[in-house]
C-alpha atoms as a PDB file:
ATOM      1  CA  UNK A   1     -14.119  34.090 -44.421  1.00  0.00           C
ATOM      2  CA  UNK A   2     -13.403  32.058 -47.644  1.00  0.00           C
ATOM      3  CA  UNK A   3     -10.840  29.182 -46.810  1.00  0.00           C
ATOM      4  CA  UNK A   4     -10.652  28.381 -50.098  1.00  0.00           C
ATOM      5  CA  UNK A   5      -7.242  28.862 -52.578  1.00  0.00           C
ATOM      6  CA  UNK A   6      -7.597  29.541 -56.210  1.00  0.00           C
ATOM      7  CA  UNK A   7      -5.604  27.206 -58.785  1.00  0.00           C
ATOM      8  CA  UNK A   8      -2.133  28.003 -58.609  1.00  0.00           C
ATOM      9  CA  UNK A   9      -2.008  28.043 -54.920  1.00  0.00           C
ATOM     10  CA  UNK A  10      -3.380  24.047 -54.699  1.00  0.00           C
ATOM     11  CA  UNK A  11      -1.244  23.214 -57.493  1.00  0.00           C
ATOM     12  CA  UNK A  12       1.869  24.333 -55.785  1.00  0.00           C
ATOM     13  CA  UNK A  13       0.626  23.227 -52.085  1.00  0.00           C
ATOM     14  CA  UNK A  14       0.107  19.417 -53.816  1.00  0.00           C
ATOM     15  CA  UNK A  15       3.550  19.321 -55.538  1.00  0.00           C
ATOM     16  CA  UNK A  16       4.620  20.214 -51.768  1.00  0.00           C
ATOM     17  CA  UNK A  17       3.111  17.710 -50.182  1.00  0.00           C
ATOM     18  CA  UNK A  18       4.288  14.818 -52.825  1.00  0.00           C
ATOM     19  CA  UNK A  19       6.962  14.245 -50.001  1.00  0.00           C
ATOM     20  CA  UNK A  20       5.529  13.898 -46.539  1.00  0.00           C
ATOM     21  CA  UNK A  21       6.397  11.414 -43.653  1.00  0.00           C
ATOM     22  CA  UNK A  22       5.206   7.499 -44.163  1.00  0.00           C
ATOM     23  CA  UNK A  23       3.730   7.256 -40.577  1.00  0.00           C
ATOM     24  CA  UNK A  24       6.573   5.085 -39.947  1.00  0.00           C
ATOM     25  CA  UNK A  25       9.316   7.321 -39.512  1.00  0.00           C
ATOM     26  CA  UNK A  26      10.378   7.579 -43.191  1.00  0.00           C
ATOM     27  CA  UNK A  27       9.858   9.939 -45.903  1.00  0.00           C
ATOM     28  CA  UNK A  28       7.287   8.638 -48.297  1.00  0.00           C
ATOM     29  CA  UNK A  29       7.819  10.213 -52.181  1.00  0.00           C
ATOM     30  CA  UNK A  30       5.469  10.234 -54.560  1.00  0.00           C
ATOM     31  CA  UNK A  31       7.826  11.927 -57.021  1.00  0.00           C
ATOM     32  CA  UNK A  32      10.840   9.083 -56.599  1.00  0.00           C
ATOM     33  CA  UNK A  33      10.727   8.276 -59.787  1.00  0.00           C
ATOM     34  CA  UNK A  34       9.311   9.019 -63.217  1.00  0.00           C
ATOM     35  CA  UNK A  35       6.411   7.190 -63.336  1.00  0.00           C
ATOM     36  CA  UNK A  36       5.145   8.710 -59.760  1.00  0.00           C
ATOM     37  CA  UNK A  37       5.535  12.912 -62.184  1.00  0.00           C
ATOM     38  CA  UNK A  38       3.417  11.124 -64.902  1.00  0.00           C
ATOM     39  CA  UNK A  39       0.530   9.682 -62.448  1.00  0.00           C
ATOM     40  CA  UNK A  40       1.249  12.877 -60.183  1.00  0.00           C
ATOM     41  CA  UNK A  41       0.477  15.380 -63.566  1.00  0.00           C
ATOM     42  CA  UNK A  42      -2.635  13.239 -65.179  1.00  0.00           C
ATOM     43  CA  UNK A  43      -4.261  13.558 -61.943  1.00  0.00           C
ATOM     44  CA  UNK A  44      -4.485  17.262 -62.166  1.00  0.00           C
ATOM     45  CA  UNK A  45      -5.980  17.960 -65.921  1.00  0.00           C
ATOM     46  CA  UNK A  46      -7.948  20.577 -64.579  1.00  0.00           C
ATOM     47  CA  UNK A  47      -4.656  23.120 -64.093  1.00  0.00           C
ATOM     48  CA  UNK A  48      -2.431  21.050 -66.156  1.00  0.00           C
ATOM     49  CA  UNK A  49      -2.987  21.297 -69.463  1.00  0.00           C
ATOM     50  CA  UNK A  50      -2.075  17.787 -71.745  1.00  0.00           C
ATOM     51  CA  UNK A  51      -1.972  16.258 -68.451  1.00  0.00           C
ATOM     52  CA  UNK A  52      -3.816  13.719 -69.495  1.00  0.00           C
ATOM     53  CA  UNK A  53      -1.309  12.328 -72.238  1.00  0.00           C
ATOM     54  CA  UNK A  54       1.428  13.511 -70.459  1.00  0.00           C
ATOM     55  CA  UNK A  55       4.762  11.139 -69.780  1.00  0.00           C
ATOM     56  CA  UNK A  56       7.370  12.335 -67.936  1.00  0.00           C
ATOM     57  CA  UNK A  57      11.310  11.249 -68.215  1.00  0.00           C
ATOM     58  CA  UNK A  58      14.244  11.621 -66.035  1.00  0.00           C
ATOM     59  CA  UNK A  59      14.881  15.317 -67.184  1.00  0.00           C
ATOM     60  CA  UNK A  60      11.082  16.457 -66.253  1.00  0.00           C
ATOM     61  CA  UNK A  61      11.403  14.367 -62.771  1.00  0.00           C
ATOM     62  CA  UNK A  62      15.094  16.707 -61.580  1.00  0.00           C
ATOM     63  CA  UNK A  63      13.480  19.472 -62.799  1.00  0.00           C
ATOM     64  CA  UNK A  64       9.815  19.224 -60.815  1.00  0.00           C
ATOM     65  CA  UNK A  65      11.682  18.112 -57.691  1.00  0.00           C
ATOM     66  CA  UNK A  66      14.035  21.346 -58.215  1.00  0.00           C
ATOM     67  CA  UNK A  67      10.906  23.131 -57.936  1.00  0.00           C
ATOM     68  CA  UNK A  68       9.547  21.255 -54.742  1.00  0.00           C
ATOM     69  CA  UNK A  69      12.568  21.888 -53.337  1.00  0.00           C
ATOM     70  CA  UNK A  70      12.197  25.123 -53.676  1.00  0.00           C
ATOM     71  CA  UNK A  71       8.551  25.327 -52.795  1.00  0.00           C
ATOM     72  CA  UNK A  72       9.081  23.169 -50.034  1.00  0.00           C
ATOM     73  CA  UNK A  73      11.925  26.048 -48.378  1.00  0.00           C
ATOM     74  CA  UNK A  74       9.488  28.738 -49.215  1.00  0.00           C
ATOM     75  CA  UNK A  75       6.590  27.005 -47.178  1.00  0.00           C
ATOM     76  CA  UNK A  76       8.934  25.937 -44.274  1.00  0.00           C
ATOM     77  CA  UNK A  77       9.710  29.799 -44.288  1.00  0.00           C
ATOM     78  CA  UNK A  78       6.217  30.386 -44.478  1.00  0.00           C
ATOM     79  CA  UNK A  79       5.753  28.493 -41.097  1.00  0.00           C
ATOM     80  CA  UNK A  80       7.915  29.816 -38.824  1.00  0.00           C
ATOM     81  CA  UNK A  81       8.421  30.021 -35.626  1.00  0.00           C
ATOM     82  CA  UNK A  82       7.281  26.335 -36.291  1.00  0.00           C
ATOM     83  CA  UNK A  83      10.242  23.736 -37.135  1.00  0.00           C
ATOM     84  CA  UNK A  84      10.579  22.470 -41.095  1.00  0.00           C
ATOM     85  CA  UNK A  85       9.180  19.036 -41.529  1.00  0.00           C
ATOM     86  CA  UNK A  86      11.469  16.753 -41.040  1.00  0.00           C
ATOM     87  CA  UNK A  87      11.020  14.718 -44.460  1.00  0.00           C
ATOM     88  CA  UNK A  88      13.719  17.391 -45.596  1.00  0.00           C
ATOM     89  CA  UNK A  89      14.196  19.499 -42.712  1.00  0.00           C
ATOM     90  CA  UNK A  90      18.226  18.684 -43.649  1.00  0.00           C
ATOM     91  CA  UNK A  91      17.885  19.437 -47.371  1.00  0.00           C
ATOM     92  CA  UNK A  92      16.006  23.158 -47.554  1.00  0.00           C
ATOM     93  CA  UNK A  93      17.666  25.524 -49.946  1.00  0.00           C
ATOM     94  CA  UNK A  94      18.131  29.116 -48.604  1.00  0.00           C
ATOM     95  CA  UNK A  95      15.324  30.955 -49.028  1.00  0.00           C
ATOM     96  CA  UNK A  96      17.199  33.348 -51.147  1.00  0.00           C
ATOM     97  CA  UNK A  97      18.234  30.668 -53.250  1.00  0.00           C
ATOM     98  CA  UNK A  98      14.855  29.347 -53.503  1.00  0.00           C
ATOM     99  CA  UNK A  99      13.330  32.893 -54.387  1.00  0.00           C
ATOM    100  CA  UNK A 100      16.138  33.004 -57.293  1.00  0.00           C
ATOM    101  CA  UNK A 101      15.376  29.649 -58.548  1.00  0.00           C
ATOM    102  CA  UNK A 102      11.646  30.187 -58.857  1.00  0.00           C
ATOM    103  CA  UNK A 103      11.637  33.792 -60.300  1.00  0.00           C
ATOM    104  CA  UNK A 104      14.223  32.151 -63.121  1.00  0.00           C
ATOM    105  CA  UNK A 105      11.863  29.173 -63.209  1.00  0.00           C
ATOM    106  CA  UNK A 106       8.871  31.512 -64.040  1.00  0.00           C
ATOM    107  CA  UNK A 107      10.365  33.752 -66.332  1.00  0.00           C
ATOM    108  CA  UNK A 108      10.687  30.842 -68.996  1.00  0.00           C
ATOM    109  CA  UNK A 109       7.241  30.053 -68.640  1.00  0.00           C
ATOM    110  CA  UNK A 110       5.000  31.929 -70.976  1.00  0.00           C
ATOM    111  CA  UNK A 111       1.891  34.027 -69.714  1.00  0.00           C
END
């Protein structure tokens, strides 16, 4: 069996885990602020193109963690009968709502 996942799939399992517990019962964030998107994106120039000029701002920060969030509810869904992690176990959009928010998402990205 091949364990591995193509592109896409690590992309959007590494935004997920860009909030994950600190090992000291906090949350640890990698995407708390701006310059955590810009460091998060040149790391990744193989599936990001520009990444490696790339800056992000304020506006690019809600929006990426929009689409965590909604990653994140998809994955906890994705899980079950296991428990959410509970970095954000409180915070999960619906799964509805999630679904909604990245098929709008996606449709304003080109192909």
């Amino acid at each position: 069996m091949d364990d591995s996942i193509n592109r896409d799939a690590r992309l959007a399992l590494d935004l997920a885990l860009t909030i994950r517990h600190d090992g000291e019962g906090g949350v640890a964030d990698d995407l708390s602020e701006a310059a955590g998107l810009t460091t998060w994106v040149r790391a990744r120039p193989e599936a990001l193109p520009g990444a490696g000029t790339y800056v992000a701002d304020d506006s690019a920060l809600r929006a990426v963690r929009d689409v965590r969030a909604a990653v994140r509810a998809l994955f906890a869904r994705a899980v079950r009968p296991g428990e959410p992690s509970p970095a954000d176990a409180a915070r999960l959009l619906p799964v509805a709502d999630a679904v909604a928010f990245l098929n709008a998402a996606a449709a304003l990205t080109p192909t």
